[in-house]
C-alpha atoms as a PDB file:
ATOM      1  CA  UNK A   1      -9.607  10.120  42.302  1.00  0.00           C
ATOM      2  CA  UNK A   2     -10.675   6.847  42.722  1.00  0.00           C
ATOM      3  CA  UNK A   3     -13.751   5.374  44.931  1.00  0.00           C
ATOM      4  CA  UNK A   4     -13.688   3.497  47.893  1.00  0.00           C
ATOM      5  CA  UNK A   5     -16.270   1.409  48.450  1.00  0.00           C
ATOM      6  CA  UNK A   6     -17.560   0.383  51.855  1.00  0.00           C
ATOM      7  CA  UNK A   7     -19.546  -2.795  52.947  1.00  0.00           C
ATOM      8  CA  UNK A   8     -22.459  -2.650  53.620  1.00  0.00           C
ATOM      9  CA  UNK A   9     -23.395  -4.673  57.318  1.00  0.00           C
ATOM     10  CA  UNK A  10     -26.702  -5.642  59.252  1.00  0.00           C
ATOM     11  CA  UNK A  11     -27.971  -2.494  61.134  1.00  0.00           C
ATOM     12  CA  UNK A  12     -27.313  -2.689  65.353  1.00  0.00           C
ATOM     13  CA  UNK A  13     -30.003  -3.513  67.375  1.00  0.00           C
ATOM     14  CA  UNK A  14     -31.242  -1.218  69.854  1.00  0.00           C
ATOM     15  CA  UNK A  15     -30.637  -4.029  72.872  1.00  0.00           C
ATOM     16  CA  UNK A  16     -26.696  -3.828  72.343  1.00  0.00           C
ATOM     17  CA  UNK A  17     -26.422   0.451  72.576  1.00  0.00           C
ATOM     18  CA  UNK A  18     -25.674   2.015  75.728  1.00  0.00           C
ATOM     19  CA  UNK A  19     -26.169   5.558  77.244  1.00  0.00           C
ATOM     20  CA  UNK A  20     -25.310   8.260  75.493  1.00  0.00           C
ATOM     21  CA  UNK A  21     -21.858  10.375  76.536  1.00  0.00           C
ATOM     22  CA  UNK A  22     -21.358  14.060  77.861  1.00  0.00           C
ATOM     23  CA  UNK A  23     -19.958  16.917  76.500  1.00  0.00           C
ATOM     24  CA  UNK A  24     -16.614  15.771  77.885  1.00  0.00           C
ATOM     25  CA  UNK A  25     -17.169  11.917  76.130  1.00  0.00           C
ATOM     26  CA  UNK A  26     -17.820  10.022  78.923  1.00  0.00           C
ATOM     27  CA  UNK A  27     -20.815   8.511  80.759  1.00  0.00           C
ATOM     28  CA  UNK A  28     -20.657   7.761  84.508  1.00  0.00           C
ATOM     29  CA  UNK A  29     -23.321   5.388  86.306  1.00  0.00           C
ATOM     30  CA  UNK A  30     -24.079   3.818  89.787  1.00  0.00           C
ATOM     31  CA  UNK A  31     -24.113   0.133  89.001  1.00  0.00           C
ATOM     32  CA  UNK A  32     -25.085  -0.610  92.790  1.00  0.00           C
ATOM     33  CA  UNK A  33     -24.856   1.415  95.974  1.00  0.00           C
ATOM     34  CA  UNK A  34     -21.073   2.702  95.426  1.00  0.00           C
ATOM     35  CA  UNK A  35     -20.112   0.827  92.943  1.00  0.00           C
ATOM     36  CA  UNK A  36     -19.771   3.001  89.679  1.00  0.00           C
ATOM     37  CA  UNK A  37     -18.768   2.541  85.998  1.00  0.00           C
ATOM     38  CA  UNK A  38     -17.672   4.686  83.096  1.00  0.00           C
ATOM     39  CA  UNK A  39     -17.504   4.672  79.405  1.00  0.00           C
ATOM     40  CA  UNK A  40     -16.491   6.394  76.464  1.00  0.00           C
ATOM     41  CA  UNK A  41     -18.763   4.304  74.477  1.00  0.00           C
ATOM     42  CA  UNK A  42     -15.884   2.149  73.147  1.00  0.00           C
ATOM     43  CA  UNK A  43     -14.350   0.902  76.481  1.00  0.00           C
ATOM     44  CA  UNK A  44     -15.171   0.891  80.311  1.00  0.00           C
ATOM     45  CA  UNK A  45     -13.399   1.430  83.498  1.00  0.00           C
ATOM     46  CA  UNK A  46     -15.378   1.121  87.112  1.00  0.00           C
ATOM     47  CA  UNK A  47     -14.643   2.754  90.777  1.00  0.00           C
ATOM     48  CA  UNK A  48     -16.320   1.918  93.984  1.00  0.00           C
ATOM     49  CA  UNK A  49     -15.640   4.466  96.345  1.00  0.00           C
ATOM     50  CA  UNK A  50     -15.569   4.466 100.135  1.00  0.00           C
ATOM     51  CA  UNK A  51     -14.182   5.936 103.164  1.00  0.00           C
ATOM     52  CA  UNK A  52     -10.561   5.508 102.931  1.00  0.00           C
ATOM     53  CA  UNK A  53     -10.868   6.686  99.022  1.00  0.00           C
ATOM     54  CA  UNK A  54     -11.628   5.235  95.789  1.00  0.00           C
ATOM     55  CA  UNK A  55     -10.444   1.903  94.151  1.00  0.00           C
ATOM     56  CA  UNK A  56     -10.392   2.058  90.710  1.00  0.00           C
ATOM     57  CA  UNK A  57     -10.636  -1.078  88.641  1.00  0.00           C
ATOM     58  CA  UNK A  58      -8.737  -0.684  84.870  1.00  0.00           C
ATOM     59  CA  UNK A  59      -7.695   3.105  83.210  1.00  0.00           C
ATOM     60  CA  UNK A  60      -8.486   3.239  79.452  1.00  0.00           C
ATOM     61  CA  UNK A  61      -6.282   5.451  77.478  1.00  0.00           C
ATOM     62  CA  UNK A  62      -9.381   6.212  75.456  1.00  0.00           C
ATOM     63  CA  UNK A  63     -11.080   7.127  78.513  1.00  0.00           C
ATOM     64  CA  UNK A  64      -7.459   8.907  80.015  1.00  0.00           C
ATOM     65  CA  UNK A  65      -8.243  12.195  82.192  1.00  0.00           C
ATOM     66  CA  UNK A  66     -12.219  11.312  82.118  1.00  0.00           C
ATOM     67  CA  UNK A  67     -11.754   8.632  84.572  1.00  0.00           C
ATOM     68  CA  UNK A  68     -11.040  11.152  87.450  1.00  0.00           C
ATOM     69  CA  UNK A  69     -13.266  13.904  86.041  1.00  0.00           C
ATOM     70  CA  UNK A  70     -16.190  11.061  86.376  1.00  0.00           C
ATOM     71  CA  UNK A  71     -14.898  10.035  90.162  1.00  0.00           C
ATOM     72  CA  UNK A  72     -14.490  13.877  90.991  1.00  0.00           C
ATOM     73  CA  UNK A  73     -18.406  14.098  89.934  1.00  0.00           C
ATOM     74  CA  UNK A  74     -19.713  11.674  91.781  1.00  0.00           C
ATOM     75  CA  UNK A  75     -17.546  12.502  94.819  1.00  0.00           C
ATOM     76  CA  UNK A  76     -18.650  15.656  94.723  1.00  0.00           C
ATOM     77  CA  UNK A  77     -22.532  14.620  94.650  1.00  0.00           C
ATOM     78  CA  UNK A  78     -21.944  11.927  97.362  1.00  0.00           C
ATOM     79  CA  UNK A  79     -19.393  13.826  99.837  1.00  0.00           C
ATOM     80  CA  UNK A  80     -17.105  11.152  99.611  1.00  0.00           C
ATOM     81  CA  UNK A  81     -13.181  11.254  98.993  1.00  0.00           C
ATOM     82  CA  UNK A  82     -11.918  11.322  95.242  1.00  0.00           C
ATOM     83  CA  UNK A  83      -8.454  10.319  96.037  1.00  0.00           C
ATOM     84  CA  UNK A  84      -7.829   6.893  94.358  1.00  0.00           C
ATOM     85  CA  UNK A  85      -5.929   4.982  96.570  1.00  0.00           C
ATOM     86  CA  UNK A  86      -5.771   1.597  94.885  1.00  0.00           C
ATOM     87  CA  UNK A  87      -5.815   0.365  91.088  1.00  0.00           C
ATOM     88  CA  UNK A  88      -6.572  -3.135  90.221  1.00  0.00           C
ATOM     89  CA  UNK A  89      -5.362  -4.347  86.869  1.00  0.00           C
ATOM     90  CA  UNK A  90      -7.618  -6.561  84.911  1.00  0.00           C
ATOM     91  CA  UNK A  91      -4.781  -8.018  82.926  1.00  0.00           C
ATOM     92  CA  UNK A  92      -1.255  -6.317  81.129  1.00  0.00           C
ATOM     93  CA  UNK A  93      -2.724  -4.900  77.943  1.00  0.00           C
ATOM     94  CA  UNK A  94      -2.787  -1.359  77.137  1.00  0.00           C
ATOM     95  CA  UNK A  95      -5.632  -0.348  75.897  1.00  0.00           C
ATOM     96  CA  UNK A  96      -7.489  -1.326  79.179  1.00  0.00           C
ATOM     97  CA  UNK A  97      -4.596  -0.220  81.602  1.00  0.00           C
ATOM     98  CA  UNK A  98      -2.873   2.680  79.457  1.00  0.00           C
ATOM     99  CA  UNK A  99      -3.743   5.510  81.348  1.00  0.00           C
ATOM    100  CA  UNK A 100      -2.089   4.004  84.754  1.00  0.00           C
ATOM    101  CA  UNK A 101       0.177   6.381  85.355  1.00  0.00           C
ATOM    102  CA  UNK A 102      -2.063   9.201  85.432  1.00  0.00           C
ATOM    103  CA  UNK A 103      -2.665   8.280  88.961  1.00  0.00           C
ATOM    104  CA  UNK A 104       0.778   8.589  90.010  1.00  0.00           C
ATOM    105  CA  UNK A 105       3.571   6.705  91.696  1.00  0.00           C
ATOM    106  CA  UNK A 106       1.540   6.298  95.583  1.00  0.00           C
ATOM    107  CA  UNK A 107      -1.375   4.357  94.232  1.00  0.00           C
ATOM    108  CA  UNK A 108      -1.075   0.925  95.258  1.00  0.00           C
ATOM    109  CA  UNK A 109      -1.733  -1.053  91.982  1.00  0.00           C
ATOM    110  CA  UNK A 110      -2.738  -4.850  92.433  1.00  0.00           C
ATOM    111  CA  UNK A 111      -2.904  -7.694  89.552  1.00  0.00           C
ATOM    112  CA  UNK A 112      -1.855 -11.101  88.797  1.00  0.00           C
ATOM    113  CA  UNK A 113       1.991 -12.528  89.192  1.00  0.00           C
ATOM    114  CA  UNK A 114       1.734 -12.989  85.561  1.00  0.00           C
ATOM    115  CA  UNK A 115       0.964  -9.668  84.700  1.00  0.00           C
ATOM    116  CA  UNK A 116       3.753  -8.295  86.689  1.00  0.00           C
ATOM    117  CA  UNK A 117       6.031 -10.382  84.731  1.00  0.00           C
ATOM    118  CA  UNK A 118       4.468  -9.035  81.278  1.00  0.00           C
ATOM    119  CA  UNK A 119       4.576  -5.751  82.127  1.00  0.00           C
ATOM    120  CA  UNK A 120       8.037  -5.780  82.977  1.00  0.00           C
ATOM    121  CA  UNK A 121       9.153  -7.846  80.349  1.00  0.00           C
ATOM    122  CA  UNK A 122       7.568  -4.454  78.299  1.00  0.00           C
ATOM    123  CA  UNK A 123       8.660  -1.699  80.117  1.00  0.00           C
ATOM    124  CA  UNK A 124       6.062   0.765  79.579  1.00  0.00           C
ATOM    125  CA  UNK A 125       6.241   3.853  81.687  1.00  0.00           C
ATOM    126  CA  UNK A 126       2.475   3.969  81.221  1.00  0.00           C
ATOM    127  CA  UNK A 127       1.707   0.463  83.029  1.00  0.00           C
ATOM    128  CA  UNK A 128       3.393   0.480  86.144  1.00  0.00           C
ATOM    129  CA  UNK A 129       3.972  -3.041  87.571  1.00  0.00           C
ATOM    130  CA  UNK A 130       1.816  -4.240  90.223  1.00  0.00           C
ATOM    131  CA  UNK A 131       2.862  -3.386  93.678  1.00  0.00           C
ATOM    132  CA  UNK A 132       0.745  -6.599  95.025  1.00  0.00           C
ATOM    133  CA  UNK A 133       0.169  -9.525  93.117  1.00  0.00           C
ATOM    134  CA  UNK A 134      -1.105 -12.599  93.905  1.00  0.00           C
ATOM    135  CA  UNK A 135      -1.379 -16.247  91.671  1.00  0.00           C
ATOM    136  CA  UNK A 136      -5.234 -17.879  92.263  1.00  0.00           C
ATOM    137  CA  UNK A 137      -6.758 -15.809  94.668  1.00  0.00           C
ATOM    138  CA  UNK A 138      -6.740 -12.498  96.926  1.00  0.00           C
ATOM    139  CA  UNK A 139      -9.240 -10.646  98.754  1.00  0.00           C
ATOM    140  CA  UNK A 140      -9.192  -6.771  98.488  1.00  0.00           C
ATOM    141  CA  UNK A 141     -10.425  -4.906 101.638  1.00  0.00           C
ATOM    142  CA  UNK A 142     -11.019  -1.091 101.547  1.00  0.00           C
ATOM    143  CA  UNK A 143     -12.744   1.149 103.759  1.00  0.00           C
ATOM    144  CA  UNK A 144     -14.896  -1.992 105.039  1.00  0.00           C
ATOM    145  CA  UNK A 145     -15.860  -2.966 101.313  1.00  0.00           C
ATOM    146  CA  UNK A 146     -13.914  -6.294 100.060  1.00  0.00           C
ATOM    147  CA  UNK A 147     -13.664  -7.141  96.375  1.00  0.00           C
ATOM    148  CA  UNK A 148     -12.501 -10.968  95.538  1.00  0.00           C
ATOM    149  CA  UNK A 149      -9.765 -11.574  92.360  1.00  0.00           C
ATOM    150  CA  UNK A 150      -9.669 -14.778  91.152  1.00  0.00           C
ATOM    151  CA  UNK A 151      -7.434 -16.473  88.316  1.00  0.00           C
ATOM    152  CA  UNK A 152      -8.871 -19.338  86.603  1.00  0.00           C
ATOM    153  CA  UNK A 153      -6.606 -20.308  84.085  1.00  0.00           C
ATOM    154  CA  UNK A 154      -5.820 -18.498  80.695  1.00  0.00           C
ATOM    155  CA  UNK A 155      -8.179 -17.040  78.544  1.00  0.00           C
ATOM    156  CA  UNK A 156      -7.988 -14.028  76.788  1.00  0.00           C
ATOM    157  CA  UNK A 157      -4.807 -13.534  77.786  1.00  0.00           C
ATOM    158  CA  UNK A 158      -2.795 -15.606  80.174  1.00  0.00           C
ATOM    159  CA  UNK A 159      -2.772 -12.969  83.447  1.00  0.00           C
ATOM    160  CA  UNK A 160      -6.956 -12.309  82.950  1.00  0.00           C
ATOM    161  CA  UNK A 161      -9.027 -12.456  86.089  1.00  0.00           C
ATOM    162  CA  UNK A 162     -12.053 -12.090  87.659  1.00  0.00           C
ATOM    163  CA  UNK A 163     -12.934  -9.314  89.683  1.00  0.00           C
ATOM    164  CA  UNK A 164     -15.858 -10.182  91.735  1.00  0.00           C
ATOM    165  CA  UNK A 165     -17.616  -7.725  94.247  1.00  0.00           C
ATOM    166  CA  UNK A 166     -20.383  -9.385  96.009  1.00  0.00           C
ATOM    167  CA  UNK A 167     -21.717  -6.927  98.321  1.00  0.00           C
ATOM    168  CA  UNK A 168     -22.426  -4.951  94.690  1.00  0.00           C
ATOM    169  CA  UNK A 169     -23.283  -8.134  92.876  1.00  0.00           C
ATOM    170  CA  UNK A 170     -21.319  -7.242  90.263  1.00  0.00           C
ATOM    171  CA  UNK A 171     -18.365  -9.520  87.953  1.00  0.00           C
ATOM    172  CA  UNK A 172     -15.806  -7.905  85.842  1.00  0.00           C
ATOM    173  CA  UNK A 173     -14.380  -9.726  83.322  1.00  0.00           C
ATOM    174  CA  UNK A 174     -12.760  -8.046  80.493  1.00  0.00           C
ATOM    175  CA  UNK A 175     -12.195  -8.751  77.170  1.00  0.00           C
ATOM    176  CA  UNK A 176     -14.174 -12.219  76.480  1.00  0.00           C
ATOM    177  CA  UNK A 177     -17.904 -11.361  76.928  1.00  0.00           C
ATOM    178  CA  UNK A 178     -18.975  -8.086  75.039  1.00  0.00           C
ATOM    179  CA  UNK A 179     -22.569  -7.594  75.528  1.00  0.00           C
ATOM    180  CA  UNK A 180     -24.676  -7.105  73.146  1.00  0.00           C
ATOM    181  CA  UNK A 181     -22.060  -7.462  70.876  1.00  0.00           C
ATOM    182  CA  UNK A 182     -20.679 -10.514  68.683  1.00  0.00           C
ATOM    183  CA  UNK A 183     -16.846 -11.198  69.428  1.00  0.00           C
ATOM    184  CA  UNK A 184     -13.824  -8.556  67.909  1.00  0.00           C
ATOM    185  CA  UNK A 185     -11.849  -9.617  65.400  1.00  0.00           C
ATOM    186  CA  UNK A 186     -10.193 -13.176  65.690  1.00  0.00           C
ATOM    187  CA  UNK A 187     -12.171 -14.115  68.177  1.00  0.00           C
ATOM    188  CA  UNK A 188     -11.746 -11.462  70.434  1.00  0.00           C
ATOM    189  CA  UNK A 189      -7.566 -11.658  69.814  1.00  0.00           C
ATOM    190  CA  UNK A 190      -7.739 -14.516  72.546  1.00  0.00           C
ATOM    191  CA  UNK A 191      -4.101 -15.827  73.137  1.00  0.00           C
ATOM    192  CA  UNK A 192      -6.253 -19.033  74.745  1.00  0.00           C
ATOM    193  CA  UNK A 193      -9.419 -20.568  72.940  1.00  0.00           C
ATOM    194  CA  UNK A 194     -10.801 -23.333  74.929  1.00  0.00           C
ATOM    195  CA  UNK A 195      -9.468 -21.157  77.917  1.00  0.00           C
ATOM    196  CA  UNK A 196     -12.188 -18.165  76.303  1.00  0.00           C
ATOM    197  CA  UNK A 197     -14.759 -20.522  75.271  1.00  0.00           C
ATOM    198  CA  UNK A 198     -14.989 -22.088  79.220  1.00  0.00           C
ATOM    199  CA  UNK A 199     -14.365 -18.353  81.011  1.00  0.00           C
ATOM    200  CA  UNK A 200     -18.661 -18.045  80.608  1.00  0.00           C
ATOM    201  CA  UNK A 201     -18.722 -20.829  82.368  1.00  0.00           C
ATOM    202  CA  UNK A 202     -16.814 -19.838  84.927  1.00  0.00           C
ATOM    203  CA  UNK A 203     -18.525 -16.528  85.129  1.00  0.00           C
ATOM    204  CA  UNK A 204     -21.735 -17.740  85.468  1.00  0.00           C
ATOM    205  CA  UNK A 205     -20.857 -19.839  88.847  1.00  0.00           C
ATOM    206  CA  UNK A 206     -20.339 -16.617  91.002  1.00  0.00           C
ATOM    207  CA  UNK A 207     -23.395 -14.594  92.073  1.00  0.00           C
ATOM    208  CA  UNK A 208     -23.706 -11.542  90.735  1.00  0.00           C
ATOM    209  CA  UNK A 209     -26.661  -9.249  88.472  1.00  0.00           C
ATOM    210  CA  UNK A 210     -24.519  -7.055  86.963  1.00  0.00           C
ATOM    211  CA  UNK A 211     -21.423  -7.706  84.610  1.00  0.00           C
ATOM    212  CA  UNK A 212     -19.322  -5.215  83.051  1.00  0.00           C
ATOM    213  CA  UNK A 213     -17.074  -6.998  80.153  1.00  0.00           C
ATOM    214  CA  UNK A 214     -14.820  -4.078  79.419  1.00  0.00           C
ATOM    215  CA  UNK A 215     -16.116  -3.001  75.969  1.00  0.00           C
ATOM    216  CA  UNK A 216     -18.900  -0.883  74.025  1.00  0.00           C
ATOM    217  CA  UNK A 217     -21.602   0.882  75.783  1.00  0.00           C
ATOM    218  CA  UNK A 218     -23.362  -1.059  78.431  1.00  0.00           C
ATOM    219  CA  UNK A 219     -23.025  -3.303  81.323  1.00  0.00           C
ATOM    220  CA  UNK A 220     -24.310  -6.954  80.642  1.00  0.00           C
ATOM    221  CA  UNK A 221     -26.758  -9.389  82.097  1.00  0.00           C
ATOM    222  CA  UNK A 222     -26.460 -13.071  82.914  1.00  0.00           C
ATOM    223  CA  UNK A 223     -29.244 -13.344  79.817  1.00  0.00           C
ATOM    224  CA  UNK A 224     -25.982 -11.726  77.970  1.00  0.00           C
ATOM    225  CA  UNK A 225     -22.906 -14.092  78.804  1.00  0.00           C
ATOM    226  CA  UNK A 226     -26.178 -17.015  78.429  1.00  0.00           C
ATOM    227  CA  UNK A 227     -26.485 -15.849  74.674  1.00  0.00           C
ATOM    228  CA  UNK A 228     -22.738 -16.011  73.871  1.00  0.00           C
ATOM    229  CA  UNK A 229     -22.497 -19.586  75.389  1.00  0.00           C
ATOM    230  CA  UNK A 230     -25.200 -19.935  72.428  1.00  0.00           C
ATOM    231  CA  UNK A 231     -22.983 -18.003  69.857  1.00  0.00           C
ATOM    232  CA  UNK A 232     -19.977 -19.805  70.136  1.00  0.00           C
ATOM    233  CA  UNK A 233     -21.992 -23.202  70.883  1.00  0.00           C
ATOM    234  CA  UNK A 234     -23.188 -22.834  67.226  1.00  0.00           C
ATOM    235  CA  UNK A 235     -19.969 -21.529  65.725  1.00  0.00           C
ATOM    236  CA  UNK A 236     -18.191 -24.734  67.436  1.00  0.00           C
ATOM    237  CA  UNK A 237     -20.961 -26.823  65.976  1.00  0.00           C
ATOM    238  CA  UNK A 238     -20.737 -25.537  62.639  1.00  0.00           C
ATOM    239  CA  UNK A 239     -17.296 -25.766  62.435  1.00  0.00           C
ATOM    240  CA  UNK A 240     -17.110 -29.649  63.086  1.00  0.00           C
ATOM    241  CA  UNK A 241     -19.476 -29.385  60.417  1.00  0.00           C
ATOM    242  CA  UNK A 242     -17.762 -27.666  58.253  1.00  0.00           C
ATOM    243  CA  UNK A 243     -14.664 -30.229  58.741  1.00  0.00           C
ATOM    244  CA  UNK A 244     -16.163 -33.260  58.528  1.00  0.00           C
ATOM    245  CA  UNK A 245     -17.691 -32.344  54.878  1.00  0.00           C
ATOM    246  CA  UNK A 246     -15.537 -29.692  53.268  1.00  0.00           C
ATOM    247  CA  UNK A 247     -12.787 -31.687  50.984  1.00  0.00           C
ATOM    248  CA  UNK A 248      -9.303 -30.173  51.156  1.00  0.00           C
ATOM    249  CA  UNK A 249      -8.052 -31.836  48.055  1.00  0.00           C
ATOM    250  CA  UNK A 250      -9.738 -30.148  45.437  1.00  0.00           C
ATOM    251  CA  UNK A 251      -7.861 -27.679  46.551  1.00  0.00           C
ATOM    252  CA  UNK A 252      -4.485 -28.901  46.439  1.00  0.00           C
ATOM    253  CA  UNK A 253      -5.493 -29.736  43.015  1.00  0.00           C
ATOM    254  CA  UNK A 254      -5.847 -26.793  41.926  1.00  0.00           C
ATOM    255  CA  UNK A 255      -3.090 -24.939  43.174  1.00  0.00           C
ATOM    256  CA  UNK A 256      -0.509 -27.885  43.026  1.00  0.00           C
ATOM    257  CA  UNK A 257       2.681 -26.611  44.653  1.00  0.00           C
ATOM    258  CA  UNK A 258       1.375 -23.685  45.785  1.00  0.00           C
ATOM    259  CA  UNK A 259       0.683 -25.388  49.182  1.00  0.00           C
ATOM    260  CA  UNK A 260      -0.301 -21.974  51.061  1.00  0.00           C
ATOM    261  CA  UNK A 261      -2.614 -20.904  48.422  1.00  0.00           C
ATOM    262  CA  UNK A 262      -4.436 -24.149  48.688  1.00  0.00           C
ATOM    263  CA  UNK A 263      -4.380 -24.256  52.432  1.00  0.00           C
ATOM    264  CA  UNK A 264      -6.007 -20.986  52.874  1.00  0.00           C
ATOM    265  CA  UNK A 265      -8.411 -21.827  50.349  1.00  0.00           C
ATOM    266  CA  UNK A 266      -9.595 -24.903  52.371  1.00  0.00           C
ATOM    267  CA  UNK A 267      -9.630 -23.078  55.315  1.00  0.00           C
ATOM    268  CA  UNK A 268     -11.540 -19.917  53.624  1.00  0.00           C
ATOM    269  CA  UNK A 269     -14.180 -22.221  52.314  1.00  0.00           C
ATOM    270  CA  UNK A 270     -14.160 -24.250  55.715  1.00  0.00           C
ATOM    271  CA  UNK A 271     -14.733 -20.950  57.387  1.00  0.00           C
ATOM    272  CA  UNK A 272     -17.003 -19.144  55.022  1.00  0.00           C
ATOM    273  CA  UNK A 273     -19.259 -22.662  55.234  1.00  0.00           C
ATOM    274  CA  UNK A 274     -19.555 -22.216  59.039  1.00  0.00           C
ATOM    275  CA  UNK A 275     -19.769 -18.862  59.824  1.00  0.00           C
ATOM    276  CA  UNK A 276     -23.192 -18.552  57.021  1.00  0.00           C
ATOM    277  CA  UNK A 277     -25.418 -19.716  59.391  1.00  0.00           C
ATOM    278  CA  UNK A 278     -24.235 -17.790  62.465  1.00  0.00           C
ATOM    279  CA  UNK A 279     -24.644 -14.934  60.683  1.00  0.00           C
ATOM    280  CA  UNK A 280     -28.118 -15.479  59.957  1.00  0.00           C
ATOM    281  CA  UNK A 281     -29.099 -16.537  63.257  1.00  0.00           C
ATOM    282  CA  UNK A 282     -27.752 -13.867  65.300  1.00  0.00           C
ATOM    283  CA  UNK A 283     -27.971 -10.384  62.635  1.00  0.00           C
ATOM    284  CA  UNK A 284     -30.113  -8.327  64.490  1.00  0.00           C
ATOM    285  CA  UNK A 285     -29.850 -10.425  67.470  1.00  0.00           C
ATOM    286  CA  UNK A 286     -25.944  -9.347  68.407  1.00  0.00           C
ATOM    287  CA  UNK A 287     -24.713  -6.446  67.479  1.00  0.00           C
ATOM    288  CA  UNK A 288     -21.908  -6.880  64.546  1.00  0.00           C
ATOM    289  CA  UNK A 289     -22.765 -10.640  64.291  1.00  0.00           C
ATOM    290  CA  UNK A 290     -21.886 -10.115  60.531  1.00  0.00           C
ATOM    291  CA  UNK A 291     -18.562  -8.155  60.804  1.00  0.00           C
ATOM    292  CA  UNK A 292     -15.873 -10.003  62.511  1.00  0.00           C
ATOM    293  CA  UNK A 293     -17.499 -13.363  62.089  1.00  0.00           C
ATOM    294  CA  UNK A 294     -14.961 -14.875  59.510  1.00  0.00           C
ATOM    295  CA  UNK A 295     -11.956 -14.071  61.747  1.00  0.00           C
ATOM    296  CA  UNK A 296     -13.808 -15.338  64.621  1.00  0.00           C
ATOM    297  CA  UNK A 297     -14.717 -18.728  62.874  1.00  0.00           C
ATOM    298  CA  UNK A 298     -11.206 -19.116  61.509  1.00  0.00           C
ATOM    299  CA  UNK A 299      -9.789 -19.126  64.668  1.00  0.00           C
ATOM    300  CA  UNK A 300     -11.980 -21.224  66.645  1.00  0.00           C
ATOM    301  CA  UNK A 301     -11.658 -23.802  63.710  1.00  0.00           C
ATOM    302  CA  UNK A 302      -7.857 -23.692  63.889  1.00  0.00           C
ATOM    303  CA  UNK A 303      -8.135 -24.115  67.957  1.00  0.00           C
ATOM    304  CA  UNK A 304     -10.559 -27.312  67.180  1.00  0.00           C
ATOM    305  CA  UNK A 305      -7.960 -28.565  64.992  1.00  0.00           C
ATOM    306  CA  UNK A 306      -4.587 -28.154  66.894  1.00  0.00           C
ATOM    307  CA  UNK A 307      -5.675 -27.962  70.565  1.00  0.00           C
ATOM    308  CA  UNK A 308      -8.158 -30.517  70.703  1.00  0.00           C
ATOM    309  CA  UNK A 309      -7.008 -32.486  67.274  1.00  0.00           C
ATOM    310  CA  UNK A 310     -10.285 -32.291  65.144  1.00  0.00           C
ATOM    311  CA  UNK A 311     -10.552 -32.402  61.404  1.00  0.00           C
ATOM    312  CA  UNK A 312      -6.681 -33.691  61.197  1.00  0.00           C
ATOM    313  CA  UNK A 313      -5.873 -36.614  59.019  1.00  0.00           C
ATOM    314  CA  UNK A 314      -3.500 -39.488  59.354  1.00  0.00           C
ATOM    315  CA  UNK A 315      -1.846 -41.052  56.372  1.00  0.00           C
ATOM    316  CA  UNK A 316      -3.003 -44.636  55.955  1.00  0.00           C
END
């Protein structure tokens, strides 16, 4: 029986680990006054309860059933009702909206026009549609507490918004900030690159203390979407580096009419080039800065090249 072998990566610093989960794998939290989150370690969900019951904002499958054992306990505690009343949608995909239907058909679920049309372009039992959408902004109100969506263009995918609740001083925005944490694999799978790369931006012009990105163990900092504007400022950097000096046509050379083989070399040595000295800058800085890193590089170097036209040469 043959050996696997494993890589080995850069250990995780302590800064990007979060609380530690019950015996039933979750962790519940205040984040401020009513406002609560909950994780499974891997992904989050948050509820702010009041009066007139609780709206719940995104229902991990992972997470599944947890999500009202964790409301139950902290209605219990506070003597408030558990009943969730509303759902907002951060965007269409599953694994941050999978468990939906556990909440049943009289929960008023709210989202973005465009993620109506995705989910019922999929059909999932699992993802009910929105019941109330809305295309660049709407204001929740519930039980005298008002939470403000926002859509500012595409990013991670094209129906992501902001969830902003000011009297909490909290942002949610999932899938394109993890703190702590380096980006998943490609880049965080973002359907929009320059749309990703400006959503910090964005983020960081609403006031708020608290941000919870949708992913790993803890809730972030404005110090923590400030550091990823530095991550991805050097991996853009690099990888105009990384074009302006690496030479594609040794590589057609070698591989002659093999044109794929010497493509993806060029663009494995283009990538490999820049993503060196992120990966020395940030190990032990961000968690996984080592792990995903090629993927990530690869993808923001093909963005550079065919949305904004870098690197691309014209035949004299």
């Amino acid at each position: 029986m043959s050996t696997i072998e494993l890589p080995e990566y850069a250990p995780v610093p302590q800064s990007a680990t979060g609380p530690a989960v019950n015996e039933h794998g979750y962790y519940v939290g205040r984040v401020e006054r009513n406002l609560y989150w909950v994780t499974d370690g891997g992904y989050q969900a948050a509820f702010l309860t009041t009066a007139d019951g609780v709206v719940l904002f995104d229902a991990p499958p992972t997470i599944g059933h947890n999500l009202q054992r964790a409301i139950d306990e902290i209605a219990a505690a506070n003597g408030v009702p558990n009943k969730v009343t509303h759902l907002v949608y951060s965007h269409h995909h599953a694994d941050h909206i999978g468990a939906s239907s556990l909440f049943g058909p009289d929960v008023v679920r709210i989202g973005h026009a465009e993620t109506k049309r995705l989910l019922a372009r999929t059909g999932d039992p699992a993802r009910p549609a929105p019941d109330l959408t809305f295309d660049t902004k709407h204001a929740l109100e519930v039980g005298g507490e008002t939470v403000n969506l926002a859509w500012h263009g595409s990013n991670h995918t094209p129906d992501n918004i902001y969830i902003h609740l000011p009297g909490h001083e909290t942002l949610m925005l999932i899938d394109v900030v993890v703190p702590g944490w380096a980006s998943f694999a490609a880049f965080n799978v973002n359907v929009d690159v320059p749309g990703s790369i400006a959503a910090p931006d964005n983020a960081l012009d609403y006031p708020w203390k608290h941000f919870i990105g949708g992913h790993l163990g803890r809730l972030g900092t404005r110090d923590d979407l400030t550091l990823h504007q530095h991550y991805l400022a050097d991996i853009v950097d690099n990888v105009r580096t990384a074009l302006a000096t690496v030479d594609p046509m040794p590589f057609y050379a070698r591989y002659g009419d093999n044109v794929w083989a010497a493509v993806k070399a060029y663009l494995d040595t283009a990538s490999a080039q820049a993503a060196a000295p992120v990966v020395e800058k940030y190990s032990g800085v961000l968690g996984a800065a080592d792990v995903f890193i090629t993927s990530t590089v690869f993808v923001i170097l093909e963005s550079l090249r065919l949305d904004l036209g870098e690197g691309l040469y014209i035949h004299p």
